[in-house]
C-alpha atoms as a PDB file:
ATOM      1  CA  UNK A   1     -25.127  19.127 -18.983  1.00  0.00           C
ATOM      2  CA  UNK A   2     -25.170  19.426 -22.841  1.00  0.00           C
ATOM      3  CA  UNK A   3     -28.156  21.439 -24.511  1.00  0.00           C
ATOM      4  CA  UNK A   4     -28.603  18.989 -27.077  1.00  0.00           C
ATOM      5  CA  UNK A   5     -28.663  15.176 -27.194  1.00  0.00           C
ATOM      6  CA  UNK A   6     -29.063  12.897 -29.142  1.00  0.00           C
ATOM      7  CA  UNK A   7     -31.009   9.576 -28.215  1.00  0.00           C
ATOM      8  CA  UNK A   8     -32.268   6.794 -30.554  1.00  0.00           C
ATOM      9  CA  UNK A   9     -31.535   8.858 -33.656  1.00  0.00           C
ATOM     10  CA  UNK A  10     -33.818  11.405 -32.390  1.00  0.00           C
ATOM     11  CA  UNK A  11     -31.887  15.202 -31.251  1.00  0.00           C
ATOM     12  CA  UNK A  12     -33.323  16.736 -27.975  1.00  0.00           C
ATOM     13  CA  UNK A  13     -32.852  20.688 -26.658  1.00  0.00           C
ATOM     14  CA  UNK A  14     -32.688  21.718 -23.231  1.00  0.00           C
ATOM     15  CA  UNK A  15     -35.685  24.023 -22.265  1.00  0.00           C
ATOM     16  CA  UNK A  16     -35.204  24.167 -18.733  1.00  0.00           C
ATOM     17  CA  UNK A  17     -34.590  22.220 -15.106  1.00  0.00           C
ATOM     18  CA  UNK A  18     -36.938  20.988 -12.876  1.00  0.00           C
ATOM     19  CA  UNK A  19     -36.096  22.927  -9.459  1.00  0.00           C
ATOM     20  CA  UNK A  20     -38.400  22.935  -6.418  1.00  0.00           C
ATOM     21  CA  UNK A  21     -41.475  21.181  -5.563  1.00  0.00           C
ATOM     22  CA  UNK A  22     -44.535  23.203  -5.189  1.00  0.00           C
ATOM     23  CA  UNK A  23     -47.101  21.809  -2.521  1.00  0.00           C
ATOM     24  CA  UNK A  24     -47.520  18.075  -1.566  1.00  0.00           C
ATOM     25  CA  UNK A  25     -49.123  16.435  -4.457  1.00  0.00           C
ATOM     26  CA  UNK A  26     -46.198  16.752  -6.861  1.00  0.00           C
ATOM     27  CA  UNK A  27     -46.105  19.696  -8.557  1.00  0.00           C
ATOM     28  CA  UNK A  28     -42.785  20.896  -9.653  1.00  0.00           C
ATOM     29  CA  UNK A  29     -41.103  24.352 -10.193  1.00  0.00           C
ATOM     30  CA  UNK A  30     -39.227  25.112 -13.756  1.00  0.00           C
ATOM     31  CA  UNK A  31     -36.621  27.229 -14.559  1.00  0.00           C
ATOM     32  CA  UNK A  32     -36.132  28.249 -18.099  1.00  0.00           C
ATOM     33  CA  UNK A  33     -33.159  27.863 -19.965  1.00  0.00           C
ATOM     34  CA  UNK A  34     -33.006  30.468 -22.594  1.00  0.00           C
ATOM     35  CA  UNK A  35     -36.698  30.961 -22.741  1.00  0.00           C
ATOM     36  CA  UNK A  36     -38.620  33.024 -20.353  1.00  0.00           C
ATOM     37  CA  UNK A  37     -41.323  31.108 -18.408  1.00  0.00           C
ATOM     38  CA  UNK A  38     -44.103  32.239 -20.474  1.00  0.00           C
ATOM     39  CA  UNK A  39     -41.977  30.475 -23.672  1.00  0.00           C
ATOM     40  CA  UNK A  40     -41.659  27.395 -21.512  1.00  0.00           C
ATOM     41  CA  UNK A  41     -45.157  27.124 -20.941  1.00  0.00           C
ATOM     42  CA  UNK A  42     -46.189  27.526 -24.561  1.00  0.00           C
ATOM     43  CA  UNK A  43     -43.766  25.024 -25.458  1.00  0.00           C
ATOM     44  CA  UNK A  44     -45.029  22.511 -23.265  1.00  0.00           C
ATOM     45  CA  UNK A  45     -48.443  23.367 -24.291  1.00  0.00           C
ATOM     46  CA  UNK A  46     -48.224  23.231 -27.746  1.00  0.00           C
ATOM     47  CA  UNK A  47     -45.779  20.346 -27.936  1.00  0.00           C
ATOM     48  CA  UNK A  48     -47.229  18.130 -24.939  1.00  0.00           C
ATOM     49  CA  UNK A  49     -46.258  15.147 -26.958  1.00  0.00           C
ATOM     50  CA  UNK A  50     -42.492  16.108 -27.292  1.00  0.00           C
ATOM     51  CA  UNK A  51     -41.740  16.889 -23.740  1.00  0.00           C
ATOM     52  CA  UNK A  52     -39.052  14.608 -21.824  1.00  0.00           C
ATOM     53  CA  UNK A  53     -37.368  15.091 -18.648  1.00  0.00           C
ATOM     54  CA  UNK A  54     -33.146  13.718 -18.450  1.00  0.00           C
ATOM     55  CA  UNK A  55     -30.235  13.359 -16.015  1.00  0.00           C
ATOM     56  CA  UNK A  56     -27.102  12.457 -16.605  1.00  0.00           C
ATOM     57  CA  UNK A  57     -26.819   8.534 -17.149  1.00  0.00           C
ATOM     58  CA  UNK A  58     -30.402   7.591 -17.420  1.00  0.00           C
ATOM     59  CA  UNK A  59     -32.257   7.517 -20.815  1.00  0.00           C
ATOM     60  CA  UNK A  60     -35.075  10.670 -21.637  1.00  0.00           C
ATOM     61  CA  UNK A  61     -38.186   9.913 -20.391  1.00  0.00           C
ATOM     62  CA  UNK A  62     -41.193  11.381 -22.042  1.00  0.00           C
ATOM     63  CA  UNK A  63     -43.504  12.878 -19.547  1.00  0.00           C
ATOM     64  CA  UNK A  64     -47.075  14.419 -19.844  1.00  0.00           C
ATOM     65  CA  UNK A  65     -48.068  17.466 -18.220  1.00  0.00           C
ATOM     66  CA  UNK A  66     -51.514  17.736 -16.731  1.00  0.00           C
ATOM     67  CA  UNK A  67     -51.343  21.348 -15.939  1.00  0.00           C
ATOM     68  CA  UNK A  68     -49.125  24.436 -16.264  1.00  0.00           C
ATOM     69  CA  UNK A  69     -49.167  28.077 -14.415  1.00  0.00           C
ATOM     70  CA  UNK A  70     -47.421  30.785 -14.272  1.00  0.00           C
ATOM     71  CA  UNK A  71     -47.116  31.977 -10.714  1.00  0.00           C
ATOM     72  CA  UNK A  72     -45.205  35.328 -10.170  1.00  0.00           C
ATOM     73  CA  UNK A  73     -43.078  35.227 -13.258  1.00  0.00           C
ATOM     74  CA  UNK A  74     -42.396  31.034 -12.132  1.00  0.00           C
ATOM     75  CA  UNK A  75     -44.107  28.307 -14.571  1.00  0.00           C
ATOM     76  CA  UNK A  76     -45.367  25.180 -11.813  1.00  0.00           C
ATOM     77  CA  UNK A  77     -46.103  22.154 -13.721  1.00  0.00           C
ATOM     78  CA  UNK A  78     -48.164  18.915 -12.827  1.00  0.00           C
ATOM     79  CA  UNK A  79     -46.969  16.059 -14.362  1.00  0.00           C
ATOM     80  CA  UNK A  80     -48.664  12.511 -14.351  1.00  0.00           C
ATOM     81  CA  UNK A  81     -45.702  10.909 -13.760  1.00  0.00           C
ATOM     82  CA  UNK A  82     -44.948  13.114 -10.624  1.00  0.00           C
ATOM     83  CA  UNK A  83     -47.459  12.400  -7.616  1.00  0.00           C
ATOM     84  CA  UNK A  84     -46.080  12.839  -4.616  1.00  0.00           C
ATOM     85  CA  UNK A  85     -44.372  15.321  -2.663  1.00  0.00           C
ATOM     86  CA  UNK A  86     -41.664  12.436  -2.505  1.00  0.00           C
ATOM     87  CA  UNK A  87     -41.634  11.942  -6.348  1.00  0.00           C
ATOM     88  CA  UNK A  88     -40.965  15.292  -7.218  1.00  0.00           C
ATOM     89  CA  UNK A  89     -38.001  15.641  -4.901  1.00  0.00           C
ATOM     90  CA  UNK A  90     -36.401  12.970  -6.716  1.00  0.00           C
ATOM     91  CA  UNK A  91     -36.716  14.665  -9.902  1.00  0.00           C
ATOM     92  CA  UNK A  92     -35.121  18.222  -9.200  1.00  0.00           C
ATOM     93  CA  UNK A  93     -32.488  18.782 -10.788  1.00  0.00           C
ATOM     94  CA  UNK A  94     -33.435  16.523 -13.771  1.00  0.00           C
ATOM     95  CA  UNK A  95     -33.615  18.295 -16.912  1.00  0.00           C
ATOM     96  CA  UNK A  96     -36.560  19.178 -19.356  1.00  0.00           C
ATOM     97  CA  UNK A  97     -35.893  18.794 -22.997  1.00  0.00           C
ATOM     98  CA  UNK A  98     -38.194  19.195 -26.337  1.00  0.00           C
ATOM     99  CA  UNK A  99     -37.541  17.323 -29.535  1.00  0.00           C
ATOM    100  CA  UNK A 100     -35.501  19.798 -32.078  1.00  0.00           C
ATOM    101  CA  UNK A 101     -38.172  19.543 -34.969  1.00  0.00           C
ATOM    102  CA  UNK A 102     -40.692  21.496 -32.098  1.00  0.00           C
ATOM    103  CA  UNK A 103     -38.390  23.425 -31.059  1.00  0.00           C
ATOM    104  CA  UNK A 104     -37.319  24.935 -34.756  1.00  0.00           C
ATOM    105  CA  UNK A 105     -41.127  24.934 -35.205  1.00  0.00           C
ATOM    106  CA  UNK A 106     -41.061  27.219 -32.354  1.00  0.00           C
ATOM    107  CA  UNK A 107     -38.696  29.667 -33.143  1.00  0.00           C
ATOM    108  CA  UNK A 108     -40.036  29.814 -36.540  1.00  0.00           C
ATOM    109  CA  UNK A 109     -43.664  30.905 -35.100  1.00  0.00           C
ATOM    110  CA  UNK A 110     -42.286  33.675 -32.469  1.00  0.00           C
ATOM    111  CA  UNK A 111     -40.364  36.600 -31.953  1.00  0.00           C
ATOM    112  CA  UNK A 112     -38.252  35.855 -29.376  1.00  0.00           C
ATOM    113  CA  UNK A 113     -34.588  36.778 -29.491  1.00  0.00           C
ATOM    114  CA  UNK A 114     -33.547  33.071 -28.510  1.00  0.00           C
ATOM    115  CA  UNK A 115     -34.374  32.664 -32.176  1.00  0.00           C
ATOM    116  CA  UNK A 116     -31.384  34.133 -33.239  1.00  0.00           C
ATOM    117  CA  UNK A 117     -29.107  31.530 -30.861  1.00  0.00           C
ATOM    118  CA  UNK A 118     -26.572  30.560 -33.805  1.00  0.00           C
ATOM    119  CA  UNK A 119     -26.524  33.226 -36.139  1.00  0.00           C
ATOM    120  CA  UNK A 120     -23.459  35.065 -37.426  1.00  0.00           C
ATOM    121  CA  UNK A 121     -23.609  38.850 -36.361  1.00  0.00           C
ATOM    122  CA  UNK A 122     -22.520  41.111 -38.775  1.00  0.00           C
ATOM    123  CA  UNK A 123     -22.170  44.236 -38.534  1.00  0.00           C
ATOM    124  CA  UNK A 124     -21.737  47.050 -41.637  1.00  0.00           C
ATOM    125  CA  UNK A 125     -18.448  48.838 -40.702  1.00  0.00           C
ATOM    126  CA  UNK A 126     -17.113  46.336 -38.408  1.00  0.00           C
ATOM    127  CA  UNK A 127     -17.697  43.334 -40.282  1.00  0.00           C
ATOM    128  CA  UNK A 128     -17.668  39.440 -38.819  1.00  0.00           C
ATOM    129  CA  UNK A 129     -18.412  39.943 -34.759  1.00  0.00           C
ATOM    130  CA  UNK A 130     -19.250  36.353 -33.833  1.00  0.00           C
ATOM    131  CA  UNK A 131     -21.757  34.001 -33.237  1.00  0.00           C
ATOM    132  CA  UNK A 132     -24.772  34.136 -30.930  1.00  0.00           C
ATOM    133  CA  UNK A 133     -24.190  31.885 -28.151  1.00  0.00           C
ATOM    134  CA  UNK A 134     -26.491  33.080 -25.442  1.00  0.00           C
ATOM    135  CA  UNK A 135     -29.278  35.921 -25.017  1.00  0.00           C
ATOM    136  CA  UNK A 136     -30.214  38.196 -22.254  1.00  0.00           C
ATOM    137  CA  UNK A 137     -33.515  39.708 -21.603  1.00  0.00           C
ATOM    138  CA  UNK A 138     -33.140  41.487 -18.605  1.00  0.00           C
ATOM    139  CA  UNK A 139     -34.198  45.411 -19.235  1.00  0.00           C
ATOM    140  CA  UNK A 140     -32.496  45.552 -22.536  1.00  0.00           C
ATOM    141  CA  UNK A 141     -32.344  42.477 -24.737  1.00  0.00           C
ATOM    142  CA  UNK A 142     -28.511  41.615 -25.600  1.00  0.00           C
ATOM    143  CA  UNK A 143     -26.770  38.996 -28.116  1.00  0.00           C
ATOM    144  CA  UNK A 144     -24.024  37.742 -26.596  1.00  0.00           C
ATOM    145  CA  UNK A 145     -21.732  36.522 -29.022  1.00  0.00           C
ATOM    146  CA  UNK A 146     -18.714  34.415 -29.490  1.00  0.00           C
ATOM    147  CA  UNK A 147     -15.346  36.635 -30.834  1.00  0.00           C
ATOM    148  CA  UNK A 148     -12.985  34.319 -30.330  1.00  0.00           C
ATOM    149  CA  UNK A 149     -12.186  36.117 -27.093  1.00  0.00           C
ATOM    150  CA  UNK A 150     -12.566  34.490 -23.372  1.00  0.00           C
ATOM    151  CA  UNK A 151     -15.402  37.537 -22.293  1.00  0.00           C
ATOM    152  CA  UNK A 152     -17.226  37.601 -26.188  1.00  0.00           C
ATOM    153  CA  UNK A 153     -19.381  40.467 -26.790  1.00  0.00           C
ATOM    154  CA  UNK A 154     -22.756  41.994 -25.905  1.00  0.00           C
ATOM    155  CA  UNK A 155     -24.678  43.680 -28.882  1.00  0.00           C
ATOM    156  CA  UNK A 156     -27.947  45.696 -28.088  1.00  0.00           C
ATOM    157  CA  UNK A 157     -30.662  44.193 -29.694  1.00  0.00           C
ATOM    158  CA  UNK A 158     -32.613  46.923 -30.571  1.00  0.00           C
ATOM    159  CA  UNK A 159     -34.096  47.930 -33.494  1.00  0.00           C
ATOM    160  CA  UNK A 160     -32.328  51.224 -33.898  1.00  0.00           C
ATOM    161  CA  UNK A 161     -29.243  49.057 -34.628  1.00  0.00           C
ATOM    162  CA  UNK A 162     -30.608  46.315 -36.311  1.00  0.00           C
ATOM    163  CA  UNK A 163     -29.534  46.398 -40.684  1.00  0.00           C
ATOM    164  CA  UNK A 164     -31.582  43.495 -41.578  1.00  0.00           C
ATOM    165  CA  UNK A 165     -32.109  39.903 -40.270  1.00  0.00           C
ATOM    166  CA  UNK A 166     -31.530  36.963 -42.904  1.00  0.00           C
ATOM    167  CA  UNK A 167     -33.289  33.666 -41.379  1.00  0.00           C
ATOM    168  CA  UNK A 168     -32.117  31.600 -44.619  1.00  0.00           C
ATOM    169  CA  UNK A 169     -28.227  32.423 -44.157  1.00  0.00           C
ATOM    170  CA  UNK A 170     -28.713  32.840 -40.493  1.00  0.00           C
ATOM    171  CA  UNK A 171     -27.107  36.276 -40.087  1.00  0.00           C
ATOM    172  CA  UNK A 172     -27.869  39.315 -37.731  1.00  0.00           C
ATOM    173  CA  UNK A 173     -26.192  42.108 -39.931  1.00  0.00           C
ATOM    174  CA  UNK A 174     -26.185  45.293 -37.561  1.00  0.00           C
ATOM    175  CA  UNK A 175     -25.419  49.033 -38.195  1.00  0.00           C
ATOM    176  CA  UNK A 176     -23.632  49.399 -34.719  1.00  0.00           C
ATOM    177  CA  UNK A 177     -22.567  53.341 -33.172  1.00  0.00           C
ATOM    178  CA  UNK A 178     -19.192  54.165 -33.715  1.00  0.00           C
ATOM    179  CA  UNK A 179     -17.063  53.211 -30.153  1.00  0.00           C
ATOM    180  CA  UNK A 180     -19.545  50.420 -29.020  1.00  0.00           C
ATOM    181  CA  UNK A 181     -16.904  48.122 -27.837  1.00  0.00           C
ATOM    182  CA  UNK A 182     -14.418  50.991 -25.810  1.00  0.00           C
END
């Protein structure tokens, strides 16, 4: 499934995948995409309006969410348009999607390394590395980026070898330890 589409003129991001029901009244399970489920949560908080849920062949269907909680590091949504244990084992699998003006809005307003999803890494001695394509945030946070190469490459993202950050050009420009990359 693609992380953005476009419907009616208006572009959509993937956020995350509706994935297990939670009890009998409806509730549903999300797993991020990108995000963390804390991020998820604040999107759909703060952007209740621009929330939509999609699977392949139907059209996006905005959705409102009655309540959110995080439950051991899982977000568990109510939706009004979920109600039964029934209806919310028809929609895992379906996808959850924000409109791309809240999402930029997003990124703009946080510190979280998805942020940088699309920027040109840099670095001073090595020059052009690639483009961000993906992020990991497990123990140490990681760019992965796009080298031309099937396997890419992982950059630390710590501060340590961080140069400077330019939002306006997009670019990650890094001072990176000699023999990173073997």
């Amino acid at each position: 499934m693609e992380q953005r589409i476009v419907v009616s003129g208006r572009e959509l991001i993937r956020i995350g995948k509706l994935t297990s029901t939670v009890g009998i009244k409806g509730s549903v399970k999300i797993t991020p995409l990108f995000f963390n489920s804390k991020e998820v949560q604040d999107l759909i908080v703060n952007y209740a309006k621009k929330i939509y849920i999609y699977s392949e062949g139907s059209f996006p269907k905005k959705i409102t969410v009655i309540s959110s909680r995080l439950a051991k590091n899982t977000l568990v949504v109510v939706l009004k348009e979920i109600t039964t244990i029934d209806d919310s084992k028809k929609s895992l699998g379906k996808a959850l999607f924000i409109e791309q003006e809240a999402y930029e809005e997003y990124l703009k307003q946080t510190d979280s390394i998805v942020r940088y999803i699309g920027y040109l890494v840099e670095d001073i001695v090595l020059g052009r590395l690639g483009v961000v394509t993906d992020v990991q945030r497990h123990g140490q946070k990681l760019l992965i980026v796009d080298d031309g190469t099937s396997d890419g490459k992982m950059i630390p993202f710590v501060p340590q070898f961080i140069d400077n950050i330019d939002d306006k050009n997009k670019c990650v420009k890094t001072n990176l330890p000699e023999g990173i990359f073997g």
